[in-house]
PDB file of N, CA and C in Angstrom:
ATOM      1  N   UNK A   1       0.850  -1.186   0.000  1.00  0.00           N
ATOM      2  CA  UNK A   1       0.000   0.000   0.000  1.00  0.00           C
ATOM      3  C   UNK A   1       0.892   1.244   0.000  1.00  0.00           C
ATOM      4  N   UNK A   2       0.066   2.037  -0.997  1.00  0.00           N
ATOM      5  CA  UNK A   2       1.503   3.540  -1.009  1.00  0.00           C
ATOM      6  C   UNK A   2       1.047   4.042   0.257  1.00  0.00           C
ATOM      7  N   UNK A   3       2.300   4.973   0.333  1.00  0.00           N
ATOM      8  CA  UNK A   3       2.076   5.846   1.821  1.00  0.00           C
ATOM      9  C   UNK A   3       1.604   7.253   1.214  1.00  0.00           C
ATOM     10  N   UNK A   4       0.631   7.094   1.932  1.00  0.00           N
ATOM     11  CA  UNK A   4      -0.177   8.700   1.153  1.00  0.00           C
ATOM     12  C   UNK A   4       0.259   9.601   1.495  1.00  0.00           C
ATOM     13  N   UNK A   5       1.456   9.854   2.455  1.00  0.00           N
ATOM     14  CA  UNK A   5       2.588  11.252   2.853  1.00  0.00           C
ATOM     15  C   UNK A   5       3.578  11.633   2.293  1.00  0.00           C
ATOM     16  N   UNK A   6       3.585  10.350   0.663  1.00  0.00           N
ATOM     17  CA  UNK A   6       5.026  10.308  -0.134  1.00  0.00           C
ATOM     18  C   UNK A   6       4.770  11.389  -1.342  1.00  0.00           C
ATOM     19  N   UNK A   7       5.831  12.113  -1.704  1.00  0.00           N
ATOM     20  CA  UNK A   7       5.256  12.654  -2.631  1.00  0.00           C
ATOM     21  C   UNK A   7       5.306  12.661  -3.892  1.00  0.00           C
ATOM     22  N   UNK A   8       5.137  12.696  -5.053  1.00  0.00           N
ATOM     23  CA  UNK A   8       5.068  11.699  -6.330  1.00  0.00           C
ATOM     24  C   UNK A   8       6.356  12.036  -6.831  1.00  0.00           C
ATOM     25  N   UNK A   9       7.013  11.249  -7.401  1.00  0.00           N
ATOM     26  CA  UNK A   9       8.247  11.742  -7.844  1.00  0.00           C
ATOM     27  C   UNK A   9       8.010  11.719  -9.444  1.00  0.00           C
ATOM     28  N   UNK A  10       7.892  12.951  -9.336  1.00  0.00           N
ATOM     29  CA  UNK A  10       7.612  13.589 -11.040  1.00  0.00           C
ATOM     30  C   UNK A  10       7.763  15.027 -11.085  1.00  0.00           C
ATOM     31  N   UNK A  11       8.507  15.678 -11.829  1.00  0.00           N
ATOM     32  CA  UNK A  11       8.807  17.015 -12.227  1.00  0.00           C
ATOM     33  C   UNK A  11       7.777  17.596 -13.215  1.00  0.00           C
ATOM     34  N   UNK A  12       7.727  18.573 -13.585  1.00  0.00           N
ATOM     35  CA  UNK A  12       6.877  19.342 -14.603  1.00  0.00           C
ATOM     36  C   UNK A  12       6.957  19.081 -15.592  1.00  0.00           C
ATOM     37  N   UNK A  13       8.152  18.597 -16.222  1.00  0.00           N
ATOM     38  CA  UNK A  13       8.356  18.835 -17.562  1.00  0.00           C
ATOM     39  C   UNK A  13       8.324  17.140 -17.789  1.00  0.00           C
ATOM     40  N   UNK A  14       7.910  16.084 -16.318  1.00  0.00           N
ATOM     41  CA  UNK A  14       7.508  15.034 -17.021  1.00  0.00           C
ATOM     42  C   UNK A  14       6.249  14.350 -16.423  1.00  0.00           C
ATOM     43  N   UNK A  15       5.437  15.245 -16.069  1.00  0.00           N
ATOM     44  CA  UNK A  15       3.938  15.008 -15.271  1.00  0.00           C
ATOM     45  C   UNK A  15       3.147  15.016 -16.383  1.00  0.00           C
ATOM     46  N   UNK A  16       2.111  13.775 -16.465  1.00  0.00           N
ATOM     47  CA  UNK A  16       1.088  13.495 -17.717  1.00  0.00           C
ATOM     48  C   UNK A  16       0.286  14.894 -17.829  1.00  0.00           C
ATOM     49  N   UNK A  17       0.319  14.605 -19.157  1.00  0.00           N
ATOM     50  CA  UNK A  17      -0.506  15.665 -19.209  1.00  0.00           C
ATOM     51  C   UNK A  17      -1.752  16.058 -19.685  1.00  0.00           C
ATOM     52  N   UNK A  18      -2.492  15.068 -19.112  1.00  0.00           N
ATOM     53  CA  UNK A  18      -3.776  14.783 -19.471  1.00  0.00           C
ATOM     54  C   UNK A  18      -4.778  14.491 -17.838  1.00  0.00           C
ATOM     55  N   UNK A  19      -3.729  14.817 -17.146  1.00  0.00           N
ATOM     56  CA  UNK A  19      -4.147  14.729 -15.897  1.00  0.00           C
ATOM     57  C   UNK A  19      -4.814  16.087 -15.544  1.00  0.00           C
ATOM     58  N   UNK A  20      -5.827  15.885 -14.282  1.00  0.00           N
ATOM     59  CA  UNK A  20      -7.048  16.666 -13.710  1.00  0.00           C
ATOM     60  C   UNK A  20      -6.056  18.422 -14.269  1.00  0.00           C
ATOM     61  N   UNK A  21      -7.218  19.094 -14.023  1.00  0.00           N
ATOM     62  CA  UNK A  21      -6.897  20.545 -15.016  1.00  0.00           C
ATOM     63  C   UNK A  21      -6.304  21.364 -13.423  1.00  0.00           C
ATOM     64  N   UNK A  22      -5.276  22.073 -13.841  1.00  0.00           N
ATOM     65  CA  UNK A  22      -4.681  22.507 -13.044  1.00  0.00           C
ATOM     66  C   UNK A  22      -5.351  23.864 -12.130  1.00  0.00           C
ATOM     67  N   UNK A  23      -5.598  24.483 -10.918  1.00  0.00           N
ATOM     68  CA  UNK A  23      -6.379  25.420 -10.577  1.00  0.00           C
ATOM     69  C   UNK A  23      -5.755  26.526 -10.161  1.00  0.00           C
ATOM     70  N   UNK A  24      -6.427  27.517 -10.203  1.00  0.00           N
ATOM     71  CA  UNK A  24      -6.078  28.977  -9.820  1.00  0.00           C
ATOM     72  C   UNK A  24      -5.877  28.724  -8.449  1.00  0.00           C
ATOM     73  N   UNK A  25      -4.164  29.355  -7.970  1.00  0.00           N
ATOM     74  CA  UNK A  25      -3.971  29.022  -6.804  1.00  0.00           C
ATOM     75  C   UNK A  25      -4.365  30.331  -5.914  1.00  0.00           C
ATOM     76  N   UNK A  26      -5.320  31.074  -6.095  1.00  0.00           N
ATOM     77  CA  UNK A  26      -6.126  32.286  -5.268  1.00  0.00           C
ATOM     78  C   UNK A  26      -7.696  32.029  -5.142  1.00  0.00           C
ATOM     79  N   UNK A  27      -8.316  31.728  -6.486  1.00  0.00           N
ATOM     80  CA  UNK A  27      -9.404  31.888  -6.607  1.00  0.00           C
ATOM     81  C   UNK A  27     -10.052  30.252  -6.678  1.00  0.00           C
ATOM     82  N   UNK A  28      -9.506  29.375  -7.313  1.00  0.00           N
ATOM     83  CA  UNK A  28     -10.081  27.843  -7.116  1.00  0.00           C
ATOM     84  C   UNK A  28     -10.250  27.632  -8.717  1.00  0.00           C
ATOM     85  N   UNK A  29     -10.332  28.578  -9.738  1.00  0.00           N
ATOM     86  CA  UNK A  29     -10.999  28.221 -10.984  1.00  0.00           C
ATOM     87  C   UNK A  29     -10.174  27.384 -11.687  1.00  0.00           C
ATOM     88  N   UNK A  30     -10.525  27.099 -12.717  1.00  0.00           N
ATOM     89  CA  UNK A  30      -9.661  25.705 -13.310  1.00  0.00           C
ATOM     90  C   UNK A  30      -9.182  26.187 -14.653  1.00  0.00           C
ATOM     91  N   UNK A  31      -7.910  26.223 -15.042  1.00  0.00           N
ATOM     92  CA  UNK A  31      -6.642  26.759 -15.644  1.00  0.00           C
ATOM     93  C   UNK A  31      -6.784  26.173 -17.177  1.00  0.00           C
ATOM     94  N   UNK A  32      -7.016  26.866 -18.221  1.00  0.00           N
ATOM     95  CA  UNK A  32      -6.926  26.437 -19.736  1.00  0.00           C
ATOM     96  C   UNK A  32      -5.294  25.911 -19.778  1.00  0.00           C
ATOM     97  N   UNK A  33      -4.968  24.577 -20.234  1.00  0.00           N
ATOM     98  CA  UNK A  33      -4.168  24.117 -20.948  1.00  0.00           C
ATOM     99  C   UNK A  33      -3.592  24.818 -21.934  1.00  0.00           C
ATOM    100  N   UNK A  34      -4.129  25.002 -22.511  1.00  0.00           N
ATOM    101  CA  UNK A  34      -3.717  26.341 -24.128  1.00  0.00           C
ATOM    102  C   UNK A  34      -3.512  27.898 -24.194  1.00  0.00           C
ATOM    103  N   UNK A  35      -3.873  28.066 -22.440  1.00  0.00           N
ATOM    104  CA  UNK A  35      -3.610  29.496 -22.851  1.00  0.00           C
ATOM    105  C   UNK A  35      -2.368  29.929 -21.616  1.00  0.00           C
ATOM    106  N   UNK A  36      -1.717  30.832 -21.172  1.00  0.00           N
ATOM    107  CA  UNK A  36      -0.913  31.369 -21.095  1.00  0.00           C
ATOM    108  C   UNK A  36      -1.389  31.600 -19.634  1.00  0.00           C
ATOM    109  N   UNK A  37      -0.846  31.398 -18.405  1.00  0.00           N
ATOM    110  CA  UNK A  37      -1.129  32.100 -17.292  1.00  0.00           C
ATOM    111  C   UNK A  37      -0.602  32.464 -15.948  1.00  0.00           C
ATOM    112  N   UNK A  38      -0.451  33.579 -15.393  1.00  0.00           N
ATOM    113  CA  UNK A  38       0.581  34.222 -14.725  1.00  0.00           C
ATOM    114  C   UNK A  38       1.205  33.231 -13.278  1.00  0.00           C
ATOM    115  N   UNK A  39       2.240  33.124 -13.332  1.00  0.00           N
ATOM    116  CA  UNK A  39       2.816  32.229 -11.941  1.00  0.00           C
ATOM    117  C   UNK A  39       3.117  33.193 -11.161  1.00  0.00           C
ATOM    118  N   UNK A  40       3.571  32.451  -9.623  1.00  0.00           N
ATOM    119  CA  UNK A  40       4.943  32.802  -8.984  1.00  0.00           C
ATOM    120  C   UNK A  40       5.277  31.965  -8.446  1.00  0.00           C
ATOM    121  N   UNK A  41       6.627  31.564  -7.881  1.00  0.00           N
ATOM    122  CA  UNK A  41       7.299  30.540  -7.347  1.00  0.00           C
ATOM    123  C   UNK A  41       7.619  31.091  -6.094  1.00  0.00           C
ATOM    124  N   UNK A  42       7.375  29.925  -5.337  1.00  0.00           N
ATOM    125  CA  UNK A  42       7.200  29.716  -3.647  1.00  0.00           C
ATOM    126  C   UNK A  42       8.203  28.401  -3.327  1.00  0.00           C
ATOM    127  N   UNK A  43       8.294  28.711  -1.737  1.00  0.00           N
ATOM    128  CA  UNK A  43       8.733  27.338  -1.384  1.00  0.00           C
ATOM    129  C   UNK A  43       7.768  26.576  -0.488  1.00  0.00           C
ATOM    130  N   UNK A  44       7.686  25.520   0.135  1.00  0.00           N
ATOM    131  CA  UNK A  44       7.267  25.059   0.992  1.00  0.00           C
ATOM    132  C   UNK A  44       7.844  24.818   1.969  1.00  0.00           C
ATOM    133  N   UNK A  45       7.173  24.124   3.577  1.00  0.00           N
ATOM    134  CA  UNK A  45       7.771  24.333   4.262  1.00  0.00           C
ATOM    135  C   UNK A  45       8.908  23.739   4.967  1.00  0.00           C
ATOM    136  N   UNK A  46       9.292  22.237   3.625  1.00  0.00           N
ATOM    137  CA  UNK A  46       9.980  21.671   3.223  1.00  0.00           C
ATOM    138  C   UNK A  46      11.459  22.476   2.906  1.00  0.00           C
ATOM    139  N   UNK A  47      10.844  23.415   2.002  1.00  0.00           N
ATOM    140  CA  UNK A  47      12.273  24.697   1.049  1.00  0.00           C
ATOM    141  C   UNK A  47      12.162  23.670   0.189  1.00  0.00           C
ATOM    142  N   UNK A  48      11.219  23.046  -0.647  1.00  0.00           N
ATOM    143  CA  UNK A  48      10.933  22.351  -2.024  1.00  0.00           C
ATOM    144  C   UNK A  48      10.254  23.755  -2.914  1.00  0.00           C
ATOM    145  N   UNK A  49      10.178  23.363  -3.708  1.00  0.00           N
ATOM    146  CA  UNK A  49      10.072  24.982  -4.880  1.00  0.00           C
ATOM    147  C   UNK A  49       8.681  25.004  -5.154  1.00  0.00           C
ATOM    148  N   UNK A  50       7.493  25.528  -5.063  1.00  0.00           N
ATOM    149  CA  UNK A  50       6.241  25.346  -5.670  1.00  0.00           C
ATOM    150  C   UNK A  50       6.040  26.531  -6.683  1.00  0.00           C
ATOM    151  N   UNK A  51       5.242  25.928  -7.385  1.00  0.00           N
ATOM    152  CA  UNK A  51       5.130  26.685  -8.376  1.00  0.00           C
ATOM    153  C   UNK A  51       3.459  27.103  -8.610  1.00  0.00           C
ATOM    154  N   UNK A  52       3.348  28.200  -8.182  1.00  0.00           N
ATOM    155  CA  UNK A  52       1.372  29.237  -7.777  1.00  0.00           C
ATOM    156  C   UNK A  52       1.047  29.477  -9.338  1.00  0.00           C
ATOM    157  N   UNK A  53      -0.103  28.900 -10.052  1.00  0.00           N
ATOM    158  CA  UNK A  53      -0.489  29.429 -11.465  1.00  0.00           C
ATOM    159  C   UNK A  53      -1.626  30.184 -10.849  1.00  0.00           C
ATOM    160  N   UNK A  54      -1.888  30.528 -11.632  1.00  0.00           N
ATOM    161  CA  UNK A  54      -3.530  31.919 -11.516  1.00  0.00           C
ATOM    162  C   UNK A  54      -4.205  32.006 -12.507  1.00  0.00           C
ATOM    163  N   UNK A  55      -5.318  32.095 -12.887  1.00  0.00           N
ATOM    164  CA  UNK A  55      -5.925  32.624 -13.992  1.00  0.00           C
ATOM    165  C   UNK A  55      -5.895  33.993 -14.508  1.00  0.00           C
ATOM    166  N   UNK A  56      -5.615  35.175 -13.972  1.00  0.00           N
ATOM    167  CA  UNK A  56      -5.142  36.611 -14.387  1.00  0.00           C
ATOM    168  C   UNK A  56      -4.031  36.829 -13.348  1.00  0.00           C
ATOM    169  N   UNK A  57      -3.993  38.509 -13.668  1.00  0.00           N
ATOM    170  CA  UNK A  57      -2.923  38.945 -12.489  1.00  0.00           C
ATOM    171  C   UNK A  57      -3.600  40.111 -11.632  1.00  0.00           C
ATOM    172  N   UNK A  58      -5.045  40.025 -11.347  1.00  0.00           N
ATOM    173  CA  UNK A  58      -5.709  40.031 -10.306  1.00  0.00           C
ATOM    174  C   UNK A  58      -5.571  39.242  -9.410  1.00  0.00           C
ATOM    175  N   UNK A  59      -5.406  37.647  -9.529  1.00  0.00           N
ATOM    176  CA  UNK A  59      -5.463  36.950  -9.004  1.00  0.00           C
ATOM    177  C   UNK A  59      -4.068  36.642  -7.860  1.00  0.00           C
ATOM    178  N   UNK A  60      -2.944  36.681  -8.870  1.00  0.00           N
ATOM    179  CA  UNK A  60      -1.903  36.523  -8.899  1.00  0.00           C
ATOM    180  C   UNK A  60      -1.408  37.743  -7.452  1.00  0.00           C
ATOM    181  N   UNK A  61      -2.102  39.113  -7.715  1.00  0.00           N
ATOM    182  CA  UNK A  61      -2.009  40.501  -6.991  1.00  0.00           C
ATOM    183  C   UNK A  61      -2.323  39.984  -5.633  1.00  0.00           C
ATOM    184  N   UNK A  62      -3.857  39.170  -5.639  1.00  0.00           N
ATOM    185  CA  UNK A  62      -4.272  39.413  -4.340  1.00  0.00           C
ATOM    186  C   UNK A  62      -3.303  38.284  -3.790  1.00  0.00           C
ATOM    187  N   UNK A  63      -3.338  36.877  -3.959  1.00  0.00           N
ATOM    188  CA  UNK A  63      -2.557  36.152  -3.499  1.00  0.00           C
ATOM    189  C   UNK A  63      -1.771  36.431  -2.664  1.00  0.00           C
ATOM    190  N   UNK A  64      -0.357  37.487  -3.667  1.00  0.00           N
ATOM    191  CA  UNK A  64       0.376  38.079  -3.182  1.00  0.00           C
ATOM    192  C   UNK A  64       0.631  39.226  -1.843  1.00  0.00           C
ATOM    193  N   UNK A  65      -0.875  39.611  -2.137  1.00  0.00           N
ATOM    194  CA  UNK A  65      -1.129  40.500  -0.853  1.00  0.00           C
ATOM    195  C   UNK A  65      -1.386  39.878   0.295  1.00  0.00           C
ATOM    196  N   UNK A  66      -2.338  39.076   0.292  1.00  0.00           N
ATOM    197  CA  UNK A  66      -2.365  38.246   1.419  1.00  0.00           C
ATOM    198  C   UNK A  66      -1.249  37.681   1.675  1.00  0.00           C
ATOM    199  N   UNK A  67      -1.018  37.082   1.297  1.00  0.00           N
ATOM    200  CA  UNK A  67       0.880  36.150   1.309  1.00  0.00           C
ATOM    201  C   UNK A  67       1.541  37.206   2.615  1.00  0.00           C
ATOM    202  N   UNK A  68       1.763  38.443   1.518  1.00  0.00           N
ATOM    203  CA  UNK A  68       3.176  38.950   2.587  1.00  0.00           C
ATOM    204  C   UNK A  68       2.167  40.378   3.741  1.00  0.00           C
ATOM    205  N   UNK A  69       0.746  40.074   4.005  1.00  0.00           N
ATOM    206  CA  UNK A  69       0.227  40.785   4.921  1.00  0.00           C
ATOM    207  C   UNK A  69      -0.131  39.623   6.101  1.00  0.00           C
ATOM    208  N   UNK A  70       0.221  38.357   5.490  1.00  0.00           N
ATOM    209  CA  UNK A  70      -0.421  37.427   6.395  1.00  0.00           C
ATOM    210  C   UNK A  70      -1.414  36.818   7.101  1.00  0.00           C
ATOM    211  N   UNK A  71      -2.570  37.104   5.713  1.00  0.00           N
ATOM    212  CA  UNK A  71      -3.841  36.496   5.908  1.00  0.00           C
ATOM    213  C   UNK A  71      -4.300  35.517   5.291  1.00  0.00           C
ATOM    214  N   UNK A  72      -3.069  35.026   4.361  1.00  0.00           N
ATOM    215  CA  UNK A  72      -3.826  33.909   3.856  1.00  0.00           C
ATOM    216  C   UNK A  72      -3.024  32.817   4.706  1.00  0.00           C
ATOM    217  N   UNK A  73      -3.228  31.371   4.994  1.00  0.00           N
ATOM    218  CA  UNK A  73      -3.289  30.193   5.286  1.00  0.00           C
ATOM    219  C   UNK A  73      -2.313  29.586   5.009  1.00  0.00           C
ATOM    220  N   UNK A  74      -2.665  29.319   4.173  1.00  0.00           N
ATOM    221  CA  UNK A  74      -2.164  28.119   2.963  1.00  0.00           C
ATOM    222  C   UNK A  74      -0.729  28.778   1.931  1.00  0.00           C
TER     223      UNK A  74
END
């Protein structure tokens, strides 16, 4: 049985890509494949690299605000 605390060992540039649609990491909405959309790179609390997509850079803004005012969570 896998250990569900492991974490998948797969990089970006070799994760299927037909797998579940990727989501706006502010708002929840679910990310077009084909079109173009604003990141930023984070770490975790690991210091592993994450990588935040968004659907605009509204999104991307508030994130960010919360982030370094310290109201968001997650």
């Amino acid at each position: 049985m896998p250990d569900p605390d492991e974490k998948p060992d797969q990089t970006p540039s070799d994760a299927p890509l037909n797998e579940g649609l990727e989501l706006c990491a502010n708002c929840g909405t679910a990310l077009s494949k084909d079109e173009w959309c604003p990141i930023l790179t984070d770490t975790d609390a690991d210091g592993d690299l994450v990588i935040r997509s968004f659907c605009d850079e509204g999104c991307k803004e508030a994130w960010s605000d919360a982030d370094s005012s310290g109201s968001r969570s997650a």
